[in-house]
N, C-alpha and C. Protein backbone atom coordinates (compact mmCIF):
# COMPACT_ATOMS: atom_id res chain seq x y z
N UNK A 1 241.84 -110.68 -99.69
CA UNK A 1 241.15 -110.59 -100.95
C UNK A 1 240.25 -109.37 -100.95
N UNK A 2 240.49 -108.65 -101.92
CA UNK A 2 239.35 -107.28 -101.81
C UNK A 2 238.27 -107.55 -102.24
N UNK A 3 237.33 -107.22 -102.02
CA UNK A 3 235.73 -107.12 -101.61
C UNK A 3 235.32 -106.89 -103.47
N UNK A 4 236.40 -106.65 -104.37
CA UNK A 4 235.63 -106.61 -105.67
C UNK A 4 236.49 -108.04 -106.45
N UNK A 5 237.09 -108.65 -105.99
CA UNK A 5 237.55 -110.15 -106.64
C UNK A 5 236.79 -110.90 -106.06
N UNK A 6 236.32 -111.82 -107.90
CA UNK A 6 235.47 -112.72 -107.54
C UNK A 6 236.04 -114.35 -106.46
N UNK A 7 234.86 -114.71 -105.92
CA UNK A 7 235.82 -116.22 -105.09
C UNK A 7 235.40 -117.18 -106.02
N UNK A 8 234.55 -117.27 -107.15
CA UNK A 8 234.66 -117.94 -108.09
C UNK A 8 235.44 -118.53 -109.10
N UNK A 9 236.52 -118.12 -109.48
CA UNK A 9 237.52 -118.26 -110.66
C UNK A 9 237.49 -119.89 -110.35
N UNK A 10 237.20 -120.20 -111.69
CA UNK A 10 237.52 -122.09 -111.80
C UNK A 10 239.32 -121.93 -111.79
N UNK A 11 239.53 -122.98 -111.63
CA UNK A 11 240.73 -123.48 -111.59
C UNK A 11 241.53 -123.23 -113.50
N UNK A 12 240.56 -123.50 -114.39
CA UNK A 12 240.87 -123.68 -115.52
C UNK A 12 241.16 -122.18 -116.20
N UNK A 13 240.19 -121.31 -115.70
CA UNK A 13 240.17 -119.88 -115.91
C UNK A 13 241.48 -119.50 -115.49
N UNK A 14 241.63 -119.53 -114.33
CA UNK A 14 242.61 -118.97 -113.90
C UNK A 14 244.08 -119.01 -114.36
N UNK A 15 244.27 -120.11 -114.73
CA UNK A 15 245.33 -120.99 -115.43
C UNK A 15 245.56 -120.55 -116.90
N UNK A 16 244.22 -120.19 -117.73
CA UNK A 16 244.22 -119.84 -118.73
C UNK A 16 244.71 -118.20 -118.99
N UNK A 17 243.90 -117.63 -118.07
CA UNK A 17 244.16 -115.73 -117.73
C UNK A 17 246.15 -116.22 -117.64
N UNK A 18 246.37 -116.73 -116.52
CA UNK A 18 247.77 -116.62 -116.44
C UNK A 18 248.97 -116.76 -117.52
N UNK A 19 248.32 -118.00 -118.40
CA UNK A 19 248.85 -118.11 -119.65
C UNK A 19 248.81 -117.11 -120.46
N UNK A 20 247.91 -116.21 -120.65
CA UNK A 20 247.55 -115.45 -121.46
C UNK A 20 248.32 -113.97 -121.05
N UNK A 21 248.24 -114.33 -119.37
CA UNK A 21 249.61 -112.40 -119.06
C UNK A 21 248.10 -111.70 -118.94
N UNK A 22 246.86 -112.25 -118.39
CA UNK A 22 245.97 -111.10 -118.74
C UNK A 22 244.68 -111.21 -117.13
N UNK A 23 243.84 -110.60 -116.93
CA UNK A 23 243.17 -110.71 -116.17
C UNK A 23 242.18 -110.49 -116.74
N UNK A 24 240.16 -110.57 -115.72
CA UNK A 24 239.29 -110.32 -115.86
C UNK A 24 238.73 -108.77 -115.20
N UNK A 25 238.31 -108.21 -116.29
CA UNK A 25 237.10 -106.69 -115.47
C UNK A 25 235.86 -106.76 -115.69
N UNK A 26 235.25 -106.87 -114.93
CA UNK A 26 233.45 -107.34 -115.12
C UNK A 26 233.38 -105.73 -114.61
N UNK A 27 232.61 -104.83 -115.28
CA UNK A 27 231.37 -103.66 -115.64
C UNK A 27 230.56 -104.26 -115.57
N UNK A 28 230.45 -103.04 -114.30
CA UNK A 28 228.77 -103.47 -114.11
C UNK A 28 227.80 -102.04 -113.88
N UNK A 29 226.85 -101.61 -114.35
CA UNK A 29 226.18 -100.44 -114.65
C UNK A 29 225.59 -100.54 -113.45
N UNK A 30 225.23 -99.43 -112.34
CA UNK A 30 224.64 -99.45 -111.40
C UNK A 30 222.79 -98.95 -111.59
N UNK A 31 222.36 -98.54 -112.54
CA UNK A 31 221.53 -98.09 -113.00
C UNK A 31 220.84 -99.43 -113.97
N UNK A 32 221.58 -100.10 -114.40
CA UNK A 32 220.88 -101.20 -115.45
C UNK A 32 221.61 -102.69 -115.40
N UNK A 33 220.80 -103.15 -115.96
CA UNK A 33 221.25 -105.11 -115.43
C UNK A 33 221.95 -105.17 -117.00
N UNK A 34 222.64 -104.39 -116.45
CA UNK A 34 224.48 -105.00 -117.59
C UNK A 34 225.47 -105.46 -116.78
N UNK A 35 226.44 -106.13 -117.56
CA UNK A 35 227.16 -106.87 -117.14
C UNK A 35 228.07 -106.88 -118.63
N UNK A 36 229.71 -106.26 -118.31
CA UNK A 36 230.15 -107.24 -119.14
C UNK A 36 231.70 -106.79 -119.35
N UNK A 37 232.33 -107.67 -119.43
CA UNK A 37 233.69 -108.65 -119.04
C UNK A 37 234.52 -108.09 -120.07
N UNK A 38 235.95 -107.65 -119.74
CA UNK A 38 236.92 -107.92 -120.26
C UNK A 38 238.50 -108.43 -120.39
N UNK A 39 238.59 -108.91 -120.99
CA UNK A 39 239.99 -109.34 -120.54
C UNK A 39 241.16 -108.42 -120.99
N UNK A 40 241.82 -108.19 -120.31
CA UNK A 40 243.05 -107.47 -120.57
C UNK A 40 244.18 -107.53 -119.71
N UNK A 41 245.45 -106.93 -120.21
CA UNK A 41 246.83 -106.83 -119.65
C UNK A 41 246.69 -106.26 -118.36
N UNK A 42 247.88 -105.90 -117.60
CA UNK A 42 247.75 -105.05 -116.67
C UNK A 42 248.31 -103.47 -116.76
N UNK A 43 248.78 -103.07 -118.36
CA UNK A 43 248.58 -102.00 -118.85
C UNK A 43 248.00 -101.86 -119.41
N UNK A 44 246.71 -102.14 -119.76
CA UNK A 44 245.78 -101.29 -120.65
C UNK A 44 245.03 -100.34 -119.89
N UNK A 45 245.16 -99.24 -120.52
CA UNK A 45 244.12 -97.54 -119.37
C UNK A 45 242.90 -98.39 -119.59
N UNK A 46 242.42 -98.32 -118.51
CA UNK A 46 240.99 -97.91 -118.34
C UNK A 46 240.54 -97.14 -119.43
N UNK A 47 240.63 -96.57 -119.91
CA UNK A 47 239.99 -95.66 -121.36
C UNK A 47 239.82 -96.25 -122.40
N UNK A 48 240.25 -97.36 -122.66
CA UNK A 48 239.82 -98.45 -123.29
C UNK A 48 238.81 -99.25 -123.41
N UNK A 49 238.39 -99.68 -121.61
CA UNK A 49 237.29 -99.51 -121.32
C UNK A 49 236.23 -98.87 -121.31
N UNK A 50 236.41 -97.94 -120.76
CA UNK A 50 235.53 -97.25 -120.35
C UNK A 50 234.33 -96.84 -122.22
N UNK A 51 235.54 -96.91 -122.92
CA UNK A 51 234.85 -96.32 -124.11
C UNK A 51 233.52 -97.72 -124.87
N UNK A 52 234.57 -98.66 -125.00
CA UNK A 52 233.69 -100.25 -124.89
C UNK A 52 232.48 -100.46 -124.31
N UNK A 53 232.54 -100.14 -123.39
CA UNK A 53 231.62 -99.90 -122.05
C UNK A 53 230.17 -99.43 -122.63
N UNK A 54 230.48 -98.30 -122.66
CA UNK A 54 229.70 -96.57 -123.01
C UNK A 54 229.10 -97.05 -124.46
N UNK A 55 229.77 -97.88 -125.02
CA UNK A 55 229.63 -97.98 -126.57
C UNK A 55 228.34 -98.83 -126.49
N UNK A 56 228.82 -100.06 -125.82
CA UNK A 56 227.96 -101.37 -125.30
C UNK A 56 226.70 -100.99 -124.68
N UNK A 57 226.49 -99.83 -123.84
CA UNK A 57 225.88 -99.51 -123.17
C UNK A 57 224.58 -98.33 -124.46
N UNK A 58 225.14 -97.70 -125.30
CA UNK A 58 224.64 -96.78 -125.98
C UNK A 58 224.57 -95.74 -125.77
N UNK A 59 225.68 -95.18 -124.77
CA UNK A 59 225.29 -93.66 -123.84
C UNK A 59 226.62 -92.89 -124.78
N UNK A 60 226.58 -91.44 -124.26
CA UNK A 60 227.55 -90.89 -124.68
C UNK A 60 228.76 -91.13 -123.93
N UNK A 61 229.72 -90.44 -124.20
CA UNK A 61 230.78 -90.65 -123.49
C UNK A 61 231.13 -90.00 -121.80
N UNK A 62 231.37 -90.57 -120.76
CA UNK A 62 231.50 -89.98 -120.23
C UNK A 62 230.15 -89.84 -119.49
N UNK A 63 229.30 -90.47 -119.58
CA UNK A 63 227.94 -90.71 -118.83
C UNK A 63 227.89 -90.92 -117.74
N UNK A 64 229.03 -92.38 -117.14
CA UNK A 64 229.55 -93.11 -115.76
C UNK A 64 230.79 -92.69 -115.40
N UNK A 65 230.71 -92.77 -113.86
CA UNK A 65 232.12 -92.23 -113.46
C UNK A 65 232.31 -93.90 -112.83
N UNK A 66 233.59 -94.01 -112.63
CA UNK A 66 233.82 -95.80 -112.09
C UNK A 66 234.96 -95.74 -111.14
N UNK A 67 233.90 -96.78 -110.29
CA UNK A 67 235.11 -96.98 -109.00
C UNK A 67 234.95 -98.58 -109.15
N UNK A 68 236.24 -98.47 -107.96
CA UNK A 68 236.58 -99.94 -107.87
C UNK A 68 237.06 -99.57 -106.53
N UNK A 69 236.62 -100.75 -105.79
CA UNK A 69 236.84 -100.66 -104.39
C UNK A 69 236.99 -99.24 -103.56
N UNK A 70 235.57 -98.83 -103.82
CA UNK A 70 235.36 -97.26 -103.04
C UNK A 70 236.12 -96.36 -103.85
N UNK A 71 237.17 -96.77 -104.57
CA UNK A 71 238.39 -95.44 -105.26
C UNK A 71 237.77 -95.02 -106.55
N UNK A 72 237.52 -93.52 -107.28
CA UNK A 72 237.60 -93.17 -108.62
C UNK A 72 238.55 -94.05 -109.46
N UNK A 73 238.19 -94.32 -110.34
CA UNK A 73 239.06 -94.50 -111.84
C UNK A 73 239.17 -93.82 -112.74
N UNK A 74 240.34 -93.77 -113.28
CA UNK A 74 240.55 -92.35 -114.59
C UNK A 74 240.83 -92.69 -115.31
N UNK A 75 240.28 -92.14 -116.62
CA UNK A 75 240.86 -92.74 -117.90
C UNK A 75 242.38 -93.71 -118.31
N UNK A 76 243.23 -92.82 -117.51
CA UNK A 76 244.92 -93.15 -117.49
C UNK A 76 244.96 -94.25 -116.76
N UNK A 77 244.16 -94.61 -115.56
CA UNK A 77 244.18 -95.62 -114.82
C UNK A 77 244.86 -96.88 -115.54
N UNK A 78 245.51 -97.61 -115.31
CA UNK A 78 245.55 -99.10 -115.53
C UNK A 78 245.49 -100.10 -114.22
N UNK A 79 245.45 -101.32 -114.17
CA UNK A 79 244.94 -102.30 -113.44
C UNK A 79 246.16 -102.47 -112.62
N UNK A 80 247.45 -102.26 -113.38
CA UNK A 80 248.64 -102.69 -112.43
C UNK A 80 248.81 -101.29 -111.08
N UNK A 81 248.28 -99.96 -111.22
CA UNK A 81 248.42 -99.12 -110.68
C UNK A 81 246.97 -99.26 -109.82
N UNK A 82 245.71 -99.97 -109.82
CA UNK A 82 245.25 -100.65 -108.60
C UNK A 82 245.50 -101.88 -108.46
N UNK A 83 246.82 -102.30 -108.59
CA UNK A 83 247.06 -103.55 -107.54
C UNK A 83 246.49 -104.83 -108.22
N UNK A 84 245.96 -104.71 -108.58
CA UNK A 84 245.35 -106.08 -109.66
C UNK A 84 246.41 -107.06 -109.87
N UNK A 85 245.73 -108.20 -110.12
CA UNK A 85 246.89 -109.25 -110.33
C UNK A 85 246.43 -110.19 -111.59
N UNK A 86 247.43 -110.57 -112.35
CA UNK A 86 247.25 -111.46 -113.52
C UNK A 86 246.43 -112.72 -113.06
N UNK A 87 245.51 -113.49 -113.83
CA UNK A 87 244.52 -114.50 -113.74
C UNK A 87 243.74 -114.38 -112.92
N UNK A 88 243.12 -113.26 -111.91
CA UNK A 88 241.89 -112.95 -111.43
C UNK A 88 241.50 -112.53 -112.18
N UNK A 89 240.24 -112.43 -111.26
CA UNK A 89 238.85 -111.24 -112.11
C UNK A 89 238.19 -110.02 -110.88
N UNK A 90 238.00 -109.12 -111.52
CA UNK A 90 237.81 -107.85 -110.72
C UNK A 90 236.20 -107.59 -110.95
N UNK A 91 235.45 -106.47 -110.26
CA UNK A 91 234.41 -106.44 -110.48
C UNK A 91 234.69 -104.04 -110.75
N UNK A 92 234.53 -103.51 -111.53
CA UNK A 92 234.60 -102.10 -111.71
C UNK A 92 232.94 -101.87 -111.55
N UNK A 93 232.37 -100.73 -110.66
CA UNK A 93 231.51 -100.19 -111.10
C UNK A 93 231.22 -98.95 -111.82
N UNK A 94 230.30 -98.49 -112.64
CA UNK A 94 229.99 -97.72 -113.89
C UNK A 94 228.76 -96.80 -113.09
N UNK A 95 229.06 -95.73 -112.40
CA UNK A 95 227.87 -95.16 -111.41
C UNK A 95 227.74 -93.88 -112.42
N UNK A 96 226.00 -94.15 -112.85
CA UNK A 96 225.39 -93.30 -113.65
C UNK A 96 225.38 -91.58 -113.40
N UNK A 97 226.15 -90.87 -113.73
CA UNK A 97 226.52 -89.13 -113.51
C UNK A 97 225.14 -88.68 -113.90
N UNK A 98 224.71 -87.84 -112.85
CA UNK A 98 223.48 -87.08 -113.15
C UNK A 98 223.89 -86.15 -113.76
N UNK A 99 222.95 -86.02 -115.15
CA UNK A 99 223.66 -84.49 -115.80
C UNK A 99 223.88 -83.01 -115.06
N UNK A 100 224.44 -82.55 -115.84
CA UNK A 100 225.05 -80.78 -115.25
C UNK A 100 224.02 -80.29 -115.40
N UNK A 101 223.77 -79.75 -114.27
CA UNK A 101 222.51 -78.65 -114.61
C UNK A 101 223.01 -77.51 -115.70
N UNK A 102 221.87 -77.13 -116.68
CA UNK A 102 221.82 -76.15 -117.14
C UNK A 102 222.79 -74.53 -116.57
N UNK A 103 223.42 -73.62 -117.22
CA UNK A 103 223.03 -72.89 -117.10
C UNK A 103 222.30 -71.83 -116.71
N UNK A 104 222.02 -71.54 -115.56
CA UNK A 104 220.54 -70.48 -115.44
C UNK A 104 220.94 -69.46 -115.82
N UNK A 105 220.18 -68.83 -116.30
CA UNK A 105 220.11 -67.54 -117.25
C UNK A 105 219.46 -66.75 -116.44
N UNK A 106 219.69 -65.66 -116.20
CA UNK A 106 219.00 -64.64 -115.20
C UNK A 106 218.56 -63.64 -116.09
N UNK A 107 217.45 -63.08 -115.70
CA UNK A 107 217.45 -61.51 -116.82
C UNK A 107 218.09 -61.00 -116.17
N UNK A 108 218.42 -60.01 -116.96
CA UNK A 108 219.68 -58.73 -116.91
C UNK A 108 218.92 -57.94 -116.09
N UNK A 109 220.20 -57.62 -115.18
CA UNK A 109 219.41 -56.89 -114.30
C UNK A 109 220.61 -55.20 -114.32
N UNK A 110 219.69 -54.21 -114.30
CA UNK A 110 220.39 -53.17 -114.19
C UNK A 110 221.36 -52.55 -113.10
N UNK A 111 222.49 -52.44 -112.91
CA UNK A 111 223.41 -51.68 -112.23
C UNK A 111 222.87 -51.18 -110.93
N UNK A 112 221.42 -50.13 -111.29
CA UNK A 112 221.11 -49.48 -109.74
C UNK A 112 220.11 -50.19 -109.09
N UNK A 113 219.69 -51.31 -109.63
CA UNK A 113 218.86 -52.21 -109.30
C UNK A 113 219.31 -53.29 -108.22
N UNK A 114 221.12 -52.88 -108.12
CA UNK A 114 221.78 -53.64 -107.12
C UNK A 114 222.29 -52.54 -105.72
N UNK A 115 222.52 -50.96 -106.53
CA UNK A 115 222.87 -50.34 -105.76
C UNK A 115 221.66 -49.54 -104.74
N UNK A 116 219.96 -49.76 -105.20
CA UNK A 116 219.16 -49.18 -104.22
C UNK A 116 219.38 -49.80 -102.82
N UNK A 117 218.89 -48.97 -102.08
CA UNK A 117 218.94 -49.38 -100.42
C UNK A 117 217.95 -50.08 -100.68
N UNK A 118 217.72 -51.08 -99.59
CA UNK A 118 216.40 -51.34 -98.83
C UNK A 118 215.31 -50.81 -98.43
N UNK A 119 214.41 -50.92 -98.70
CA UNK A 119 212.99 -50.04 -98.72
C UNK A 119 213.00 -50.21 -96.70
N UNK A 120 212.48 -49.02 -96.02
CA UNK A 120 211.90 -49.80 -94.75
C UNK A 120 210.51 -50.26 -94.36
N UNK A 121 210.33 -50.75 -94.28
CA UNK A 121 208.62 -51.09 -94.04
C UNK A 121 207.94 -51.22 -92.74
């Protein structure tokens, strides 16, 4: 059992997910006490998510990068291409991307201002 399936699933859940052809993804924000669940196929991308997510959350897009069991997830991702199985539940984490730094802007610097020697001192 991998370290992100829950050992919880009632008996009834499980039975029900199976009926349904679908599994559980619990998001979980590593930065904030969210939490929250979806059910889906084992083709639906991740980008589906992820957007739900982000939406739920109020951030822009593309805020969290998400792993699941130590691995990146990509938009294209789907659940059947990590191994996932119908009527579990998984746990994805949503790890908060520190923004891109700026830009630095340098003043302009002139041509012989690169080509003087070294002063000796």
């Amino acid at each position: 059992m991998s370290g992100n399936e829950s050992d919880s699933d009632s008996a009834s859940e499980v039975e029900g997910l199976r009926e349904e052809k679908k599994l559980v993804i619990l998001f979980k924000a590593t930065d904030k006490e969210l939490e929250v669940p979806f059910k889906v196929t084992l083709t639906t991308p991740f980008q589906k998510m992820f957007k739900a997510f982000e939406d739920k959350l109020g951030v822009e897009r593309n805020t969290y990068e998400y792993l699941f069991d130590s691995r990146r997830v990509y938009e294209t991702t789907t659940p059947k291409m990590l191994e996932m199985k119908i009527g579990k539940r998984y746990t994805v984490e949503g790890m908060y991307k520190q923004p891109s730094s700026q830009r630095l802007i340098l003043p302009f610097l002139r041509s012989e201002e690169f080509s003087q020697k070294p002063r000796d001192r």
